[in-house]
Protein backbone atom coordinates (compact mmCIF):
# COMPACT_ATOMS: atom_id res chain seq x y z
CA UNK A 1 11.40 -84.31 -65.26
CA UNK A 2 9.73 -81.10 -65.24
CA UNK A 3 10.48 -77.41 -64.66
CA UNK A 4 8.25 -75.09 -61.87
CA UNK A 5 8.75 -72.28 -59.81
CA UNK A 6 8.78 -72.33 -56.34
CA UNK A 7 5.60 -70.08 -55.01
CA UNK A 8 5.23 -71.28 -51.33
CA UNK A 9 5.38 -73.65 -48.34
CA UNK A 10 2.84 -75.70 -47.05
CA UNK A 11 2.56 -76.04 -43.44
CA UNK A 12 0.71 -79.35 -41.97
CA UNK A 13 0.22 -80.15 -38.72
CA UNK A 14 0.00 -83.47 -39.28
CA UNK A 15 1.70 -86.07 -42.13
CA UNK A 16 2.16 -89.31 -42.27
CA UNK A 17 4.90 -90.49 -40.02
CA UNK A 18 7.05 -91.70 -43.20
CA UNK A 19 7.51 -87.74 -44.09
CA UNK A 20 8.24 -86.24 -40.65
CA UNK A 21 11.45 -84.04 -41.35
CA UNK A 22 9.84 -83.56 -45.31
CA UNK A 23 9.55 -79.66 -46.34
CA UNK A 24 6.66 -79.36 -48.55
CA UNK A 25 6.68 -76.60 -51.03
CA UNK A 26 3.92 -75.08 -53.92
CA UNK A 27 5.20 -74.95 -57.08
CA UNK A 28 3.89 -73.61 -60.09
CA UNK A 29 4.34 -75.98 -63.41
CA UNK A 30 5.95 -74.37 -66.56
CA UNK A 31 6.04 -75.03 -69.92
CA UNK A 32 8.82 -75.03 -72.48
CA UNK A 33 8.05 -71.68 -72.97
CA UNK A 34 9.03 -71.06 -68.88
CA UNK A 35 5.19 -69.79 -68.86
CA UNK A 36 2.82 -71.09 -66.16
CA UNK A 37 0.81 -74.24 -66.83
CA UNK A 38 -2.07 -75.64 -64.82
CA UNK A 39 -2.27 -75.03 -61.00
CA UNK A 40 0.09 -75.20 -58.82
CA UNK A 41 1.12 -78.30 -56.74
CA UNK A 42 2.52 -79.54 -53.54
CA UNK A 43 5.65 -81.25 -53.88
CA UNK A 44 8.22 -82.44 -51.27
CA UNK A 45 11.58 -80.71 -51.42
CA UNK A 46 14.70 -82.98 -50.75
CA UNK A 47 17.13 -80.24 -51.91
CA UNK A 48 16.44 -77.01 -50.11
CA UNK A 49 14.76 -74.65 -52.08
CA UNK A 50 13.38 -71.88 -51.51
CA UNK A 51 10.69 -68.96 -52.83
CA UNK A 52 11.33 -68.26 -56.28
CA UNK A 53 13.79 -71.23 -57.28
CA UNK A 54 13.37 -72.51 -60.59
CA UNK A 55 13.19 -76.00 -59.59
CA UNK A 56 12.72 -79.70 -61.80
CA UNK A 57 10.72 -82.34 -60.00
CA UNK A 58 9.31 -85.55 -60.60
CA UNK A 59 6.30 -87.54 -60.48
CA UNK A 60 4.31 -90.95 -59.93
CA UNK A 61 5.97 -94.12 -58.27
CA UNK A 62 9.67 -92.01 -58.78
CA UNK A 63 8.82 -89.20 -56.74
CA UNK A 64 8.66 -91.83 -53.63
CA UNK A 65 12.07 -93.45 -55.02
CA UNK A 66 13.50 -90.10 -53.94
CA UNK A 67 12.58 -90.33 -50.36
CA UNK A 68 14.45 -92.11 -47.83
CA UNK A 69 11.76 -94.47 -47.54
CA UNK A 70 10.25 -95.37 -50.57
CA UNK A 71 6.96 -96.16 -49.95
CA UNK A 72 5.79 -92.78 -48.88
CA UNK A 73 2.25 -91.21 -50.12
CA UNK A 74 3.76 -88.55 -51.94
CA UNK A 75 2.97 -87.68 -55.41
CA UNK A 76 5.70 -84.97 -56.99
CA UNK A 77 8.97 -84.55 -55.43
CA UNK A 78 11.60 -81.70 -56.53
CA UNK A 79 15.17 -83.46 -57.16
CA UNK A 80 16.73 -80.20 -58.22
CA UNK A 81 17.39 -76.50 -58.65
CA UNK A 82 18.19 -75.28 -61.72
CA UNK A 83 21.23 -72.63 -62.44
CA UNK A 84 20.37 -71.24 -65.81
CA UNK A 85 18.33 -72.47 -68.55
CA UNK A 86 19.27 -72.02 -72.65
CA UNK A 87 16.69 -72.98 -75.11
């Protein structure tokens, strides 16, 4: 898993029928360091978030595992918000 901010939505006209229903956010990826690293990224959100959320997600065949069905073309899905973070 890996921390991002939340920095947008993405609004599509059109998906593939398997994520009708599916909110797709931006997020930013951070480091360790909670500083921004690479570009930002669509990612489906299955818990709600919203702009600014500090947020951990996944990728690869377990972002799909978090979908109701599992076999849908997604690659990064955010599984969580996060409350506080002590390093």
């Amino acid at each position: 898993m890996k921390l991002a901010k939340v920095i947008g939505t993405v609004v599509a006209t059109r998906k593939d029928k398997s994520l009708l229903g599916c909110k797709i956010l931006m997020i930013q990826p951070l480091t360790d360091e909670m500083k921004s690293s690479g570009e930002a990224i669509a990612a489906i959100d299955i818990v709600q978030a919203g702009p600014d959320d500090l947020v951990y997600w996944i990728t690869g065949r377990e972002a799909a595992l978090a979908l109701s069905d599992t076999f849908a073309p997604v690659d990064a899905t955010i599984v969580g918000i996060v409350d506080s973070v002590d390093v």
